[in-house]
N, C-alpha and C. Protein backbone atom coordinates (compact mmCIF):
# COMPACT_ATOMS: atom_id res chain seq x y z
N UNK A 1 40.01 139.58 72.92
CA UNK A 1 40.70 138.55 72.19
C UNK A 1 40.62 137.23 72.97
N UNK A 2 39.92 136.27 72.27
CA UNK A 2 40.10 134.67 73.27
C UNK A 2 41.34 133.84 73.68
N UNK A 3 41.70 133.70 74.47
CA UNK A 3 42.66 133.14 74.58
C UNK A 3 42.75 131.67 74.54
N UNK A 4 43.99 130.99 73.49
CA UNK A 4 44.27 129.59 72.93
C UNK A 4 44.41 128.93 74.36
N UNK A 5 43.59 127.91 74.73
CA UNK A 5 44.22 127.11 75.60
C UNK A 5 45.17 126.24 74.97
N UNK A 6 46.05 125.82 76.03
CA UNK A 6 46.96 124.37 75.59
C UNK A 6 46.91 123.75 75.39
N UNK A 7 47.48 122.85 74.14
CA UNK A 7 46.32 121.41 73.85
C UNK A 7 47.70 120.41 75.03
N UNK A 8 46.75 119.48 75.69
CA UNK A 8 47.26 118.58 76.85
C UNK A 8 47.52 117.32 76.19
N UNK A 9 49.13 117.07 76.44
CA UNK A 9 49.51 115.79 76.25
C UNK A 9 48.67 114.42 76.98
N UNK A 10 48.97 113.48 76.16
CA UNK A 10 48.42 112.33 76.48
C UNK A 10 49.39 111.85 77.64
N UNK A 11 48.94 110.86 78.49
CA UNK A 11 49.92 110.54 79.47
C UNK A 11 50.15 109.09 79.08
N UNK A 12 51.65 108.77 78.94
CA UNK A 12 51.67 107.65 78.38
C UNK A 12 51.68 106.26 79.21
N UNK A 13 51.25 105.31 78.93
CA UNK A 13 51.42 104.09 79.27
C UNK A 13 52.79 103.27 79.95
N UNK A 14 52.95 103.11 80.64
CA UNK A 14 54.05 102.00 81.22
C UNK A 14 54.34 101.03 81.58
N UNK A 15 55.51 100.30 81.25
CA UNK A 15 55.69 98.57 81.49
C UNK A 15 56.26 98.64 82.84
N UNK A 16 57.00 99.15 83.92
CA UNK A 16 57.16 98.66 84.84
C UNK A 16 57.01 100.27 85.69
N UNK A 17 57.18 100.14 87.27
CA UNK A 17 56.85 101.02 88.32
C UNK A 17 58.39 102.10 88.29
N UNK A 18 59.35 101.88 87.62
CA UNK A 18 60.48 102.59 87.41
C UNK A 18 60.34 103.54 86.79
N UNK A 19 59.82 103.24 85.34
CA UNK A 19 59.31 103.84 84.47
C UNK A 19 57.81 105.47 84.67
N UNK A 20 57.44 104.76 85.68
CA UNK A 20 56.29 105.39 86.04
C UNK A 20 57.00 106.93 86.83
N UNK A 21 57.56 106.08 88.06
CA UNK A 21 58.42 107.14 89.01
C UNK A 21 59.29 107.58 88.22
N UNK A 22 59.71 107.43 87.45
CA UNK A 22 60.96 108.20 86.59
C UNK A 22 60.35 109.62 86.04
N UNK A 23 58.94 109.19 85.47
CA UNK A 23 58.20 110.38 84.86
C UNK A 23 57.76 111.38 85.56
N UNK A 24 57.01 110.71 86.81
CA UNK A 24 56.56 111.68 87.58
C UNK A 24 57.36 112.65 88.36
N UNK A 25 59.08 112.54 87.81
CA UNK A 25 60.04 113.74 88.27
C UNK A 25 59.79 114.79 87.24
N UNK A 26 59.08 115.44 86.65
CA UNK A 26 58.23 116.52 86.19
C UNK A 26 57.42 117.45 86.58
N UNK A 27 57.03 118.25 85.40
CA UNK A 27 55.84 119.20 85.85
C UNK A 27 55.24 118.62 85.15
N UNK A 28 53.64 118.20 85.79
CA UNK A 28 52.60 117.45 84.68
C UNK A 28 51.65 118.10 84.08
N UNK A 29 51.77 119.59 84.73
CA UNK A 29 50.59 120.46 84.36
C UNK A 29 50.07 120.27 82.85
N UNK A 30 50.54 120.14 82.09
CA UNK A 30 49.77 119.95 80.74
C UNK A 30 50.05 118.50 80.08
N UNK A 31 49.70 117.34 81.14
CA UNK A 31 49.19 116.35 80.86
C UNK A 31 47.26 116.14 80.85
N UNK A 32 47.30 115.18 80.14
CA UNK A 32 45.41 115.18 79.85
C UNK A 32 45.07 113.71 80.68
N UNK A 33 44.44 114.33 82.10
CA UNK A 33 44.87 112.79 82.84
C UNK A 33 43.28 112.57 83.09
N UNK A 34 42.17 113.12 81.95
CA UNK A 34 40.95 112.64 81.34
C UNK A 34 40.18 111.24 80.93
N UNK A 35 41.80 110.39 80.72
CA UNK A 35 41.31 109.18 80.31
C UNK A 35 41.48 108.50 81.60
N UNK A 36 41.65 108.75 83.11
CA UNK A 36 41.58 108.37 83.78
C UNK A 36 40.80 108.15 84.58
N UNK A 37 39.58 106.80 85.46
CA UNK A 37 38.46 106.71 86.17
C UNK A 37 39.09 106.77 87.49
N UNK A 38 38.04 107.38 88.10
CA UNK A 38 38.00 107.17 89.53
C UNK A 38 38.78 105.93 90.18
N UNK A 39 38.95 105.34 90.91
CA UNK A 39 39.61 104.22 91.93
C UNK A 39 39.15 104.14 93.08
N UNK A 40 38.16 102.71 93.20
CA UNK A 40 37.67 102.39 94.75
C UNK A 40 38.74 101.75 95.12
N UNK A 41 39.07 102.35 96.10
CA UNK A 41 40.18 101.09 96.87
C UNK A 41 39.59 100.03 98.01
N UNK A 42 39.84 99.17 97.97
CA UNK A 42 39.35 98.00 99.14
C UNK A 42 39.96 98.19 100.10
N UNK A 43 40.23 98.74 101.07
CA UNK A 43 40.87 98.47 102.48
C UNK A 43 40.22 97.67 103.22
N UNK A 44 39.03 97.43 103.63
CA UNK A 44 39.05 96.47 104.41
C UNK A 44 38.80 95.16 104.29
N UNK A 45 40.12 94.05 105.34
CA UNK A 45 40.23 92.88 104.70
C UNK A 45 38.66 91.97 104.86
N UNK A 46 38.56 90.94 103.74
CA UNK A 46 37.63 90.35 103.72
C UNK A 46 37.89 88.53 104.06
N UNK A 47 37.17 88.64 105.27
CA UNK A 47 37.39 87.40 105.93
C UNK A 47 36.08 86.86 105.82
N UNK A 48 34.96 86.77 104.82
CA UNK A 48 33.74 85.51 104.95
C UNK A 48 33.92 85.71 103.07
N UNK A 49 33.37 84.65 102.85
CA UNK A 49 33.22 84.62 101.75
C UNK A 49 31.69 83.32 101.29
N UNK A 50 30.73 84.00 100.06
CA UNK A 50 29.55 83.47 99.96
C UNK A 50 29.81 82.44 98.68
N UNK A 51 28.78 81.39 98.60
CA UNK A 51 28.42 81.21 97.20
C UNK A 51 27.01 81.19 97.05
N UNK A 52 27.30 82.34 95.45
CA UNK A 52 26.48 82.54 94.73
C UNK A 52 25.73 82.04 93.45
N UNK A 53 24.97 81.83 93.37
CA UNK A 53 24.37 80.92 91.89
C UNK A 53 23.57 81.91 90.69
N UNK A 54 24.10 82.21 89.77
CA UNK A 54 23.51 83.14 88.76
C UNK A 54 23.61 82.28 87.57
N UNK A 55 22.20 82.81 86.78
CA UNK A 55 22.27 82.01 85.29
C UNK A 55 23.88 82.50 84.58
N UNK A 56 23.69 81.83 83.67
CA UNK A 56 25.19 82.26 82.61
C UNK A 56 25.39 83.34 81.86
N UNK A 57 24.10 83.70 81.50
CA UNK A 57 23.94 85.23 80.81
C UNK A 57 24.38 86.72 81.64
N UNK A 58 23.57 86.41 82.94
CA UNK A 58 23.82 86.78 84.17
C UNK A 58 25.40 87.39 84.34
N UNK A 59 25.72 86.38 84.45
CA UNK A 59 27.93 86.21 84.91
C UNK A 59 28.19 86.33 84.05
N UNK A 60 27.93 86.27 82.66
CA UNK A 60 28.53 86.61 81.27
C UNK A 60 28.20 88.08 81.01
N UNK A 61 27.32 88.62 81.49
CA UNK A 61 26.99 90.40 81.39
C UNK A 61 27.90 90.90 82.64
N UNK A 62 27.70 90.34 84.13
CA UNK A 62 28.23 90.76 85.11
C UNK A 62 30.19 90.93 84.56
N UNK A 63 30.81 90.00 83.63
CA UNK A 63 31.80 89.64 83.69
C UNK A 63 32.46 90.70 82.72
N UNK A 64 31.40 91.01 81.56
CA UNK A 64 31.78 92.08 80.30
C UNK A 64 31.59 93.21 80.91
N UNK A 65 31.32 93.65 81.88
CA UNK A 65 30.39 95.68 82.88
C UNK A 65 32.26 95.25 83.60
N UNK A 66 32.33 94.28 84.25
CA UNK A 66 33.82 94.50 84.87
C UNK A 66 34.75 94.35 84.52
N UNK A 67 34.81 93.97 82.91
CA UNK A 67 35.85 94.12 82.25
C UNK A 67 36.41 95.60 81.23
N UNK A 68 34.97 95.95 81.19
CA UNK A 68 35.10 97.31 80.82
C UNK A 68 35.36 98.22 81.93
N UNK A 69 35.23 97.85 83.00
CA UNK A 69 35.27 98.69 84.16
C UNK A 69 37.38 98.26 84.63
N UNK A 70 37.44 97.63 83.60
CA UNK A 70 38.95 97.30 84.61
C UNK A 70 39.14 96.25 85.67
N UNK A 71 38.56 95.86 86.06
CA UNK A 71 38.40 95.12 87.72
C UNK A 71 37.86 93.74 87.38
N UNK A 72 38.71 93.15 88.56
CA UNK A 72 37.96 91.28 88.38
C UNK A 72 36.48 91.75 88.68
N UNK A 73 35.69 91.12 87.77
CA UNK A 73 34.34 90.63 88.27
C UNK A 73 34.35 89.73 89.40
N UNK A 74 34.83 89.29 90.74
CA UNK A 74 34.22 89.50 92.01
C UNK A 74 34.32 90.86 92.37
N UNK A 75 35.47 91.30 92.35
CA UNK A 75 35.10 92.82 93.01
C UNK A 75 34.28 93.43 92.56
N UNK A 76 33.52 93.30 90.84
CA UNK A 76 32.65 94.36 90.74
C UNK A 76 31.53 93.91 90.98
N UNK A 77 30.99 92.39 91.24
CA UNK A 77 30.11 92.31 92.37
C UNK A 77 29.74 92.77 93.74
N UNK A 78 31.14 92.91 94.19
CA UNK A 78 31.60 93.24 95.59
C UNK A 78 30.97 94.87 95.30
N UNK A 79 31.72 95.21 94.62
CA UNK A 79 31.31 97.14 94.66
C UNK A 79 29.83 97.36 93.96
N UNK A 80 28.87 96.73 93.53
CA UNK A 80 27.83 96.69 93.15
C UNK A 80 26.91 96.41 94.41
N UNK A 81 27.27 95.27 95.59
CA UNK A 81 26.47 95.48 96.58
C UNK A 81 26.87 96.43 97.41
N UNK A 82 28.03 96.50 97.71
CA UNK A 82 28.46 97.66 98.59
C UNK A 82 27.37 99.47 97.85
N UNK A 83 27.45 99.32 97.04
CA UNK A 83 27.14 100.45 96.25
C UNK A 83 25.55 100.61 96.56
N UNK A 84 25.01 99.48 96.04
CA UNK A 84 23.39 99.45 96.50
C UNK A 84 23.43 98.92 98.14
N UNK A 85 23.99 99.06 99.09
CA UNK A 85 23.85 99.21 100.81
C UNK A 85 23.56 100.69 100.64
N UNK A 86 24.86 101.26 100.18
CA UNK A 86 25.49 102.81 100.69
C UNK A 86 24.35 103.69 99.85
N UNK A 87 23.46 103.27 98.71
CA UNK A 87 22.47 103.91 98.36
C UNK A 87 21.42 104.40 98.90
N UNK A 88 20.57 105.54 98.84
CA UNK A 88 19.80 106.42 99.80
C UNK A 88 18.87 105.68 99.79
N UNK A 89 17.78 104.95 100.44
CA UNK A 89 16.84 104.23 100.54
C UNK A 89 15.54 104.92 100.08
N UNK A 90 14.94 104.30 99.62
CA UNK A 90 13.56 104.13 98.89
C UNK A 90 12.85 104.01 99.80
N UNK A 91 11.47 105.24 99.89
CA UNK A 91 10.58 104.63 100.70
C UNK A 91 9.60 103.43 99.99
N UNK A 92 9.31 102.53 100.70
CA UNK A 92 8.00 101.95 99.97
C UNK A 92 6.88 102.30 99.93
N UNK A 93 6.41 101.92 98.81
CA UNK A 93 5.22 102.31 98.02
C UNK A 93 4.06 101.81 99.11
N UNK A 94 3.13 102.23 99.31
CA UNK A 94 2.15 102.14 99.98
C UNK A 94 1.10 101.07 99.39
N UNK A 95 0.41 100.38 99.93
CA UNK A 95 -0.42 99.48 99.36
C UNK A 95 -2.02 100.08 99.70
N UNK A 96 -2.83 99.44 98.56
CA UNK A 96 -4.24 100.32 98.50
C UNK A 96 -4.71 99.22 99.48
């Protein structure tokens, strides 16, 4: 016989940090916490800062990827180079 899983509540939305801690005096086990992404956190402070020059299409795509992503577009610049450093390197292609 298959057994029914539980269908998982949605976890709801909140206007202030009271609200939040108030809830989390529960059992959450059958919350659906699915609609939730990952979280880079920044810890370390950033003391230089560059300027950069990109066409408008450019910062207008860069600006819509980090708005869907949640995050100011500097940081998702910021985590886009950080991301391609921390990426496994490519050997280069050999020339004939």
């Amino acid at each position: 016989m298959k057994q029914k899983t539980p269908k998982l509540k949605k976890v709801p939305i909140f206007k202030t940090d009271e609200e939040a801690e108030a809830f989390l005096d529960q059992d959450l086990s059958d919350l659906d916490f699915s609609q939730f992404k990952p979280m880079h956190f920044e810890i370390r402070p950033k003391e230089k800062s560059i300027n950069l020059r990109l066409s408008e299409g450019l910062l207008d795509a860069v600006r819509e990827n980090a708005k869907r992503e949640g995050v100011p577009y500097q940081r998702y610049i910021r985590h886009l180079i950080e991301r391609g450093m921390t990426a496994p390197k490519r050997s280069k292609a050999k020339a004939d």
